[in-house]
C-alpha atoms as a PDB file:
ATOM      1  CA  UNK A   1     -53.289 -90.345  -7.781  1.00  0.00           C
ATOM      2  CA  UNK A   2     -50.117 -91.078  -5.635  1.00  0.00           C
ATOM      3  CA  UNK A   3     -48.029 -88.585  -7.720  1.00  0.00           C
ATOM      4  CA  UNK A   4     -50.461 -85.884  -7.310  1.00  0.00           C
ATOM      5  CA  UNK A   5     -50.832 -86.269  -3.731  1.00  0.00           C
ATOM      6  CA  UNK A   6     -46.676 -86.704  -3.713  1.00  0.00           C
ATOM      7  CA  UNK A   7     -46.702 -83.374  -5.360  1.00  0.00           C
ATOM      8  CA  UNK A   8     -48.974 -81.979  -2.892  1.00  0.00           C
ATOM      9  CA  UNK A   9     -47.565 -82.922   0.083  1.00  0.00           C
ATOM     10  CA  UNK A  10     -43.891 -81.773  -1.568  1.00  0.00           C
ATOM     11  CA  UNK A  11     -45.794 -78.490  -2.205  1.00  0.00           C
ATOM     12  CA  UNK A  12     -46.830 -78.020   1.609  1.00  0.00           C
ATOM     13  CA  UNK A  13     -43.806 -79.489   3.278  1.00  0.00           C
ATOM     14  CA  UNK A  14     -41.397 -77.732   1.740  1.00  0.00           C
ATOM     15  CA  UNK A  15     -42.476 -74.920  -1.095  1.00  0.00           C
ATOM     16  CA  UNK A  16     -44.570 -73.267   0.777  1.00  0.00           C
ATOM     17  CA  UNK A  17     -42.221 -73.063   4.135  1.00  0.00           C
ATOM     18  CA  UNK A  18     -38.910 -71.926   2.017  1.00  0.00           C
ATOM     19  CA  UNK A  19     -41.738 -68.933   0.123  1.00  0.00           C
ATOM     20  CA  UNK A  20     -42.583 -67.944   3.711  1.00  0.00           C
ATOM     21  CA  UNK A  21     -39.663 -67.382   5.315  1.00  0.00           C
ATOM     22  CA  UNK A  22     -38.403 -66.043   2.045  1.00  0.00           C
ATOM     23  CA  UNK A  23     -40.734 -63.339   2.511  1.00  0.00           C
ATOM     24  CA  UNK A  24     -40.464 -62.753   6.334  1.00  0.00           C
ATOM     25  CA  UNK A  25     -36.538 -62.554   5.187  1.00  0.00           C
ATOM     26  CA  UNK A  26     -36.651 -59.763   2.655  1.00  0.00           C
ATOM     27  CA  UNK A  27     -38.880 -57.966   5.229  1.00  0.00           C
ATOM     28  CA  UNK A  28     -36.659 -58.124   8.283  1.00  0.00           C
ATOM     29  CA  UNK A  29     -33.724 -57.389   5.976  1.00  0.00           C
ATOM     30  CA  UNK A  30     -35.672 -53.766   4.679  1.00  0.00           C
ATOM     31  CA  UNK A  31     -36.713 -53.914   7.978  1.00  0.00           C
ATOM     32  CA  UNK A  32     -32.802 -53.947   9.365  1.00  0.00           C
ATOM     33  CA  UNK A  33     -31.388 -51.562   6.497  1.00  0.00           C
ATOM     34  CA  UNK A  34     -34.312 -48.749   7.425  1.00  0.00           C
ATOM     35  CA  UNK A  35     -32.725 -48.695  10.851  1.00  0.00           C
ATOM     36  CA  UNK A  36     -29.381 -48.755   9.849  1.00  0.00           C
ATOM     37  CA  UNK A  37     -30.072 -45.569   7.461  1.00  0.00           C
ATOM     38  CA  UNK A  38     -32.414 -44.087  10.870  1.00  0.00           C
ATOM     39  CA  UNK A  39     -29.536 -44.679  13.413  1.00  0.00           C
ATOM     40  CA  UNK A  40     -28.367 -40.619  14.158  1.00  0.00           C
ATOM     41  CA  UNK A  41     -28.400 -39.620  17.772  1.00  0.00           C
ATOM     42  CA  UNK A  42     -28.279 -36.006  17.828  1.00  0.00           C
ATOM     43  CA  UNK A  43     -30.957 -34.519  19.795  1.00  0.00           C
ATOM     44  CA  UNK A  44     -32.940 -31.225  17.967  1.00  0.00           C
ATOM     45  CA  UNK A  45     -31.928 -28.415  19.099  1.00  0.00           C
ATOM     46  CA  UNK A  46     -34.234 -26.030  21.418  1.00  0.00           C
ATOM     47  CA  UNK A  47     -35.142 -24.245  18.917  1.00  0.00           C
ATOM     48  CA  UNK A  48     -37.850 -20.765  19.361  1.00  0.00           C
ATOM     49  CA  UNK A  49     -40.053 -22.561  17.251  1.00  0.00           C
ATOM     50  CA  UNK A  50     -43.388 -20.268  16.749  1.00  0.00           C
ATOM     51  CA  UNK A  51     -46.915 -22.270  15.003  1.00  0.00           C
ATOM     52  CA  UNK A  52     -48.470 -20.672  11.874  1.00  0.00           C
ATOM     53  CA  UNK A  53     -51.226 -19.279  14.611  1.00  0.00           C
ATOM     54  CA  UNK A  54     -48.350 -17.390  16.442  1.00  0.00           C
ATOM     55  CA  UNK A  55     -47.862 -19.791  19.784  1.00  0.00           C
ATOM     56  CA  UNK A  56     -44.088 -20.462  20.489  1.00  0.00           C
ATOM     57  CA  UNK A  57     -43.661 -24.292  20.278  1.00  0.00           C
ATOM     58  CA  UNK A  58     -43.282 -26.096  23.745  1.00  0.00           C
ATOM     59  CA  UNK A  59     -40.925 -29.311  23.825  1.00  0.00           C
ATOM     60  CA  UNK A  60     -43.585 -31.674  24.834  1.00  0.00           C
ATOM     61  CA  UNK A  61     -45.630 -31.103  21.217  1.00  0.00           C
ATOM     62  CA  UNK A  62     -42.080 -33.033  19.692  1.00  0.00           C
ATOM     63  CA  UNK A  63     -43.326 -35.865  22.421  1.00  0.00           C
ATOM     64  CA  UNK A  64     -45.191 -39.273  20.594  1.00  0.00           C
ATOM     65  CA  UNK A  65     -44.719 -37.250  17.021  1.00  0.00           C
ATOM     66  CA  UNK A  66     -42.486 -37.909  14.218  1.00  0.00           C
ATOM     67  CA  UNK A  67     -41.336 -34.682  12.901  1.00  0.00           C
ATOM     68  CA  UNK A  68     -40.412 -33.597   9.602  1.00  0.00           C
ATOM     69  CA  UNK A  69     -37.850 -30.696   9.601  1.00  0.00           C
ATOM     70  CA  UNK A  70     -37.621 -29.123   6.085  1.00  0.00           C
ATOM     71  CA  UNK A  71     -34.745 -26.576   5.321  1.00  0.00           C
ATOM     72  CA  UNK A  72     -37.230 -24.135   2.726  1.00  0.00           C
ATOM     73  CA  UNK A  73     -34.937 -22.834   0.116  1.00  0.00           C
ATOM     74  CA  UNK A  74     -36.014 -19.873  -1.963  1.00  0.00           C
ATOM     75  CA  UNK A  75     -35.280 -21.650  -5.004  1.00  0.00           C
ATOM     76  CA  UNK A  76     -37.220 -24.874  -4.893  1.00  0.00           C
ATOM     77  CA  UNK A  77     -39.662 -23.549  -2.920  1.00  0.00           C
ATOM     78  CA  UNK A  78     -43.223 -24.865  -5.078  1.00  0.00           C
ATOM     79  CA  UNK A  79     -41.935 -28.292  -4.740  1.00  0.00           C
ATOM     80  CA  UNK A  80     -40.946 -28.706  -1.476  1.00  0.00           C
ATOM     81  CA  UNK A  81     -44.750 -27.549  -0.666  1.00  0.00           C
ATOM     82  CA  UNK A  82     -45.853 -29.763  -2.949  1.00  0.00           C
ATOM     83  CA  UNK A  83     -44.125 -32.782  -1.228  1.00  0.00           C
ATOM     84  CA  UNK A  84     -44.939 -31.372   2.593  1.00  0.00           C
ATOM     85  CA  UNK A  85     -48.805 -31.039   1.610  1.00  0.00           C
ATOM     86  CA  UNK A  86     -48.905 -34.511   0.167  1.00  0.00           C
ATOM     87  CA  UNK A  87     -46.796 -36.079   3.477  1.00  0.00           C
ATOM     88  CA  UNK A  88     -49.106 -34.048   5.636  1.00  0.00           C
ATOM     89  CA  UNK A  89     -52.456 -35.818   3.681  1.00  0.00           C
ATOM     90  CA  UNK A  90     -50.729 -39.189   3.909  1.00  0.00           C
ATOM     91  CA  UNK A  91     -50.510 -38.577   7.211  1.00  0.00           C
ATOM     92  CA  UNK A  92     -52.820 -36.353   9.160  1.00  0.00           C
ATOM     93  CA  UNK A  93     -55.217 -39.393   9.803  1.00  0.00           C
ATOM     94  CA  UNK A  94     -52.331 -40.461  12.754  1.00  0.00           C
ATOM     95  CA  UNK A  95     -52.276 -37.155  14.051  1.00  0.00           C
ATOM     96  CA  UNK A  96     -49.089 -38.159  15.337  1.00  0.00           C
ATOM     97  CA  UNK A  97     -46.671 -35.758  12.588  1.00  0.00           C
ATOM     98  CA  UNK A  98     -45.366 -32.959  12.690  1.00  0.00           C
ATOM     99  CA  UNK A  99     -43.770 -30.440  10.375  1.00  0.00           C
ATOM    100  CA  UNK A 100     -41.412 -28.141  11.210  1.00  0.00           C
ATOM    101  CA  UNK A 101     -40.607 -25.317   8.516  1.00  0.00           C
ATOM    102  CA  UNK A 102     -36.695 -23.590   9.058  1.00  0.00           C
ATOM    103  CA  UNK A 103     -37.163 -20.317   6.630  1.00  0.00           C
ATOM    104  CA  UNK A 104     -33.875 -19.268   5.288  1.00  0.00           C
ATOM    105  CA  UNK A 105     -35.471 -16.931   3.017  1.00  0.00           C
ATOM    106  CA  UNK A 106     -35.742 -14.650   5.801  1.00  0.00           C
ATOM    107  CA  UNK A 107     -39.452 -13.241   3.879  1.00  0.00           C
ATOM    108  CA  UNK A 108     -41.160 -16.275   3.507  1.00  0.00           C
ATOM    109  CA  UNK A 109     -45.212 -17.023   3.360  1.00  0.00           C
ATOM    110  CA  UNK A 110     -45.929 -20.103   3.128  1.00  0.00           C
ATOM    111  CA  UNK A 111     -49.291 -21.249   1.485  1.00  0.00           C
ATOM    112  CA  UNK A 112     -50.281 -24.085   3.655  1.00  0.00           C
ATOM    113  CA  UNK A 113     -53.954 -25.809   4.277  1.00  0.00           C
ATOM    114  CA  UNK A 114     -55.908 -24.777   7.372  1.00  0.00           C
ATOM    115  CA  UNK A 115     -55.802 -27.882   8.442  1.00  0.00           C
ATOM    116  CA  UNK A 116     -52.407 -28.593   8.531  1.00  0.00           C
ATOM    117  CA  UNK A 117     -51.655 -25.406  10.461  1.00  0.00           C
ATOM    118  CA  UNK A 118     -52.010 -26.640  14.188  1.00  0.00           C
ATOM    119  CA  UNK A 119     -49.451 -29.287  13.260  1.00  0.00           C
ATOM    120  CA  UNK A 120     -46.736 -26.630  11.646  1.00  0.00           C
ATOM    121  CA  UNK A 121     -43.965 -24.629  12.817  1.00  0.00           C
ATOM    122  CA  UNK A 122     -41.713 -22.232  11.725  1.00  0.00           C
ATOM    123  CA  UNK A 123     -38.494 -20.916  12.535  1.00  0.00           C
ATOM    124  CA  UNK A 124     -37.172 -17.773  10.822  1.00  0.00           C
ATOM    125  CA  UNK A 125     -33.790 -17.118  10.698  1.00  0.00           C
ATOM    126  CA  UNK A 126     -33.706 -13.779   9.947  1.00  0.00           C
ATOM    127  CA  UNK A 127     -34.907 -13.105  13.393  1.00  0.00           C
ATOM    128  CA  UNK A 128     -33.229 -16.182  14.850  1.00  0.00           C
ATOM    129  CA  UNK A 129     -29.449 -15.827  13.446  1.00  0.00           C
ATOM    130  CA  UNK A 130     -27.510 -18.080  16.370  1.00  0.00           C
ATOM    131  CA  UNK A 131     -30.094 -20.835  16.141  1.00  0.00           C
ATOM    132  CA  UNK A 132     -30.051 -21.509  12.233  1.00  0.00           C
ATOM    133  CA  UNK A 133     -26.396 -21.679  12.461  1.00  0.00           C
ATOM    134  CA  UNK A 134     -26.549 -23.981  15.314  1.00  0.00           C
ATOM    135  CA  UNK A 135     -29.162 -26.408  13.493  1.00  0.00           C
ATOM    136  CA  UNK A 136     -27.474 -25.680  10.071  1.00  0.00           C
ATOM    137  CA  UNK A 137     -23.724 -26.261  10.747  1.00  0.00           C
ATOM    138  CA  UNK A 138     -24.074 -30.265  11.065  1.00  0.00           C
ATOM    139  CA  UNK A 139     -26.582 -30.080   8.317  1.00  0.00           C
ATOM    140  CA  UNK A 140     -25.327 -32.061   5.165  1.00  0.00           C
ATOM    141  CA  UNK A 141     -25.156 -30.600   1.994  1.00  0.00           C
ATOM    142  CA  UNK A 142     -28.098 -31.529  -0.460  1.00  0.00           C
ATOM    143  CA  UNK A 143     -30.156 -32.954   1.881  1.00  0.00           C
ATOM    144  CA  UNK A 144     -33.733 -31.056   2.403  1.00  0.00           C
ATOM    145  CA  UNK A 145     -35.349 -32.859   5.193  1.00  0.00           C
ATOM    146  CA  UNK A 146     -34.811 -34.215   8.338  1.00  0.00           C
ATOM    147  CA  UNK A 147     -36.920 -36.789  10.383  1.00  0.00           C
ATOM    148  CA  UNK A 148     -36.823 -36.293  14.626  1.00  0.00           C
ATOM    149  CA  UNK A 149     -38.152 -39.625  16.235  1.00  0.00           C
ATOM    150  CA  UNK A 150     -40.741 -39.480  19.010  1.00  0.00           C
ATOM    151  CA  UNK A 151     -37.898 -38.280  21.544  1.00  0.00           C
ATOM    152  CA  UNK A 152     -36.888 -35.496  19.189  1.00  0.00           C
ATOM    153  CA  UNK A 153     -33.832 -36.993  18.201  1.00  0.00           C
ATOM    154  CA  UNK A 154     -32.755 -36.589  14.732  1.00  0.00           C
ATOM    155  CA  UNK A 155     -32.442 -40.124  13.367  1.00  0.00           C
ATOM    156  CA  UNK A 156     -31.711 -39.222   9.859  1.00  0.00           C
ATOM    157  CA  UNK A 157     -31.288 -36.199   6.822  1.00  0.00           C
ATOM    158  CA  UNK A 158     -32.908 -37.031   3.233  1.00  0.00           C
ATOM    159  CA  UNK A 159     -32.321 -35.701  -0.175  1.00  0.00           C
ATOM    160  CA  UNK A 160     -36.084 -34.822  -1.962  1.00  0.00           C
ATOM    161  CA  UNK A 161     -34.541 -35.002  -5.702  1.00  0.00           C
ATOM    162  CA  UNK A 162     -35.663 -38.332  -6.663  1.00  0.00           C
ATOM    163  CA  UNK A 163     -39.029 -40.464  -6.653  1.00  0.00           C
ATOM    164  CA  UNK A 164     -36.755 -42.848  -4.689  1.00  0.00           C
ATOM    165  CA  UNK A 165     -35.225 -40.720  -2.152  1.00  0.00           C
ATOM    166  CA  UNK A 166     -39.010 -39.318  -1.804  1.00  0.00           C
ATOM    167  CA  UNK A 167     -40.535 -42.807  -1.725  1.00  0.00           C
ATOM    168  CA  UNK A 168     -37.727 -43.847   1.363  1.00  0.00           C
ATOM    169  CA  UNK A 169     -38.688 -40.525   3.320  1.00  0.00           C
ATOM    170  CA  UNK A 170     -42.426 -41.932   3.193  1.00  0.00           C
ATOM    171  CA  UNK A 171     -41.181 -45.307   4.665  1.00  0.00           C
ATOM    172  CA  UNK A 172     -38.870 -44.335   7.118  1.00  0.00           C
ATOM    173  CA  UNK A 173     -41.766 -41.380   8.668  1.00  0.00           C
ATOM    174  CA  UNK A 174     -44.144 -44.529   8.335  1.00  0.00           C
ATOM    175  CA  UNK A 175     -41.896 -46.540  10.286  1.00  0.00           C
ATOM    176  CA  UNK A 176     -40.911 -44.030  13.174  1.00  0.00           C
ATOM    177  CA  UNK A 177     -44.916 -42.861  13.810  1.00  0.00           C
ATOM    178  CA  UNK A 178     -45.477 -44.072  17.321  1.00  0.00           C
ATOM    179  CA  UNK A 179     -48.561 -46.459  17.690  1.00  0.00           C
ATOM    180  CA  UNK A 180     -50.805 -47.509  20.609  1.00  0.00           C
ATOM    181  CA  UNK A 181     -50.710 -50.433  21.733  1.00  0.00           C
ATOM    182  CA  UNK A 182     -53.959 -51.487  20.327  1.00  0.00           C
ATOM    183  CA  UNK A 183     -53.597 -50.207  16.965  1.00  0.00           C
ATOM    184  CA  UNK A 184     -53.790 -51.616  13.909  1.00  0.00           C
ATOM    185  CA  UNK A 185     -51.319 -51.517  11.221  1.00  0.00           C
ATOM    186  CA  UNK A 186     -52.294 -51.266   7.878  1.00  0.00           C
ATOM    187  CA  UNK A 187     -50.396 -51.665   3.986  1.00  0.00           C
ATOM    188  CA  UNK A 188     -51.804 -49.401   1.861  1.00  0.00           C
ATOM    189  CA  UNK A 189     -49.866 -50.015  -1.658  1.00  0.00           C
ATOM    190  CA  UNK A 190     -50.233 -47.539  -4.745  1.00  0.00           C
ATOM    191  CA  UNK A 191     -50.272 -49.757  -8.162  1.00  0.00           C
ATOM    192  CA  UNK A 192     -48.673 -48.090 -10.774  1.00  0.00           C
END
């Protein structure tokens, strides 16, 4: 009986203490190497941004919203909808995302749910020629998507090739959605 309750003891003191912070470690390190990857500083443009219902876009809708800015090549164009649409149903519970569309096709009609169409924007360049340069020039090459923080400051510019570089776009819009300060957050995991 003495070596079970040694074992227990052993168990509480010190297994279960070391597992703990063990975890709380590999979170603030993710935690840490999220920001480092989300650390940009360059404010968005003023863009004429106009909404799929035809009302220019005012500055303060880029207030207390993450926004995803997606460059919308001709090319790739039925997967990069596919990825917005699914990002827009992860999300449209917060009501706190945006999505802003730049159309270098120049003749582009986007398919896009009702729903998601108050939270949309779109900037064409064809009729917009000095401000698609201006976003575009610091753009980097191969990179789709951008994320603007609730201050509309672009904190960082993703690749969509991979399930990886998709899967780190999810987590980094998760973790610059502004909360309340009464809300309650939630880890919803997908088991494979």
């Amino acid at each position: 009986m003495s070596r079970k309750l040694t074992l227990i003891l052993l168990f509480f003191l010190f297994l279960l203490p070391f597992v703990s912070w063990y975890y709380l470690q590999s979170g603030l390190n993710w935690r840490k190497e999220a920001q480092q990857i989300m650390s940009g500083t360059k404010p968005f443009p003023q863009l004429p941004l106009i909404s799929f219902k035809g009302v220019p876009m005012d500055k303060s809708q880029l207030e207390y919203h993450v926004s995803l800015v997606t460059i919308v090549s001709c090319d790739s164009l039925e997967d990069q909808m596919k990825l917005v649409t699914k990002l827009y149903s992860q999300f449209k519970s917060t009501k706190k995302a945006n999505f802003i569309f730049i159309d270098t096709c120049q003749s582009l009609d986007l398919m896009l749910p009702d729903s998601m169409m108050t939270s949309s924007f779109m900037l064409h360049c064809g009729d917009s020629l000095n401000s698609c340069v201006s976003l575009l020039q610091d753009w980097p090459a191969g990179h789709s998507m951008a994320l603007l923080d609730k201050k509309g400051v672009i904190r960082a510019y993703y690749p969509t090739h991979t399930h990886d570089e998709k899967k780190l776009l999810v987590e980094h819009m998760a973790l610059l959605l502004p909360r309340d300060l009464g809300e309650k957050v939630e880890v919803k995991r997908k088991t494979e």
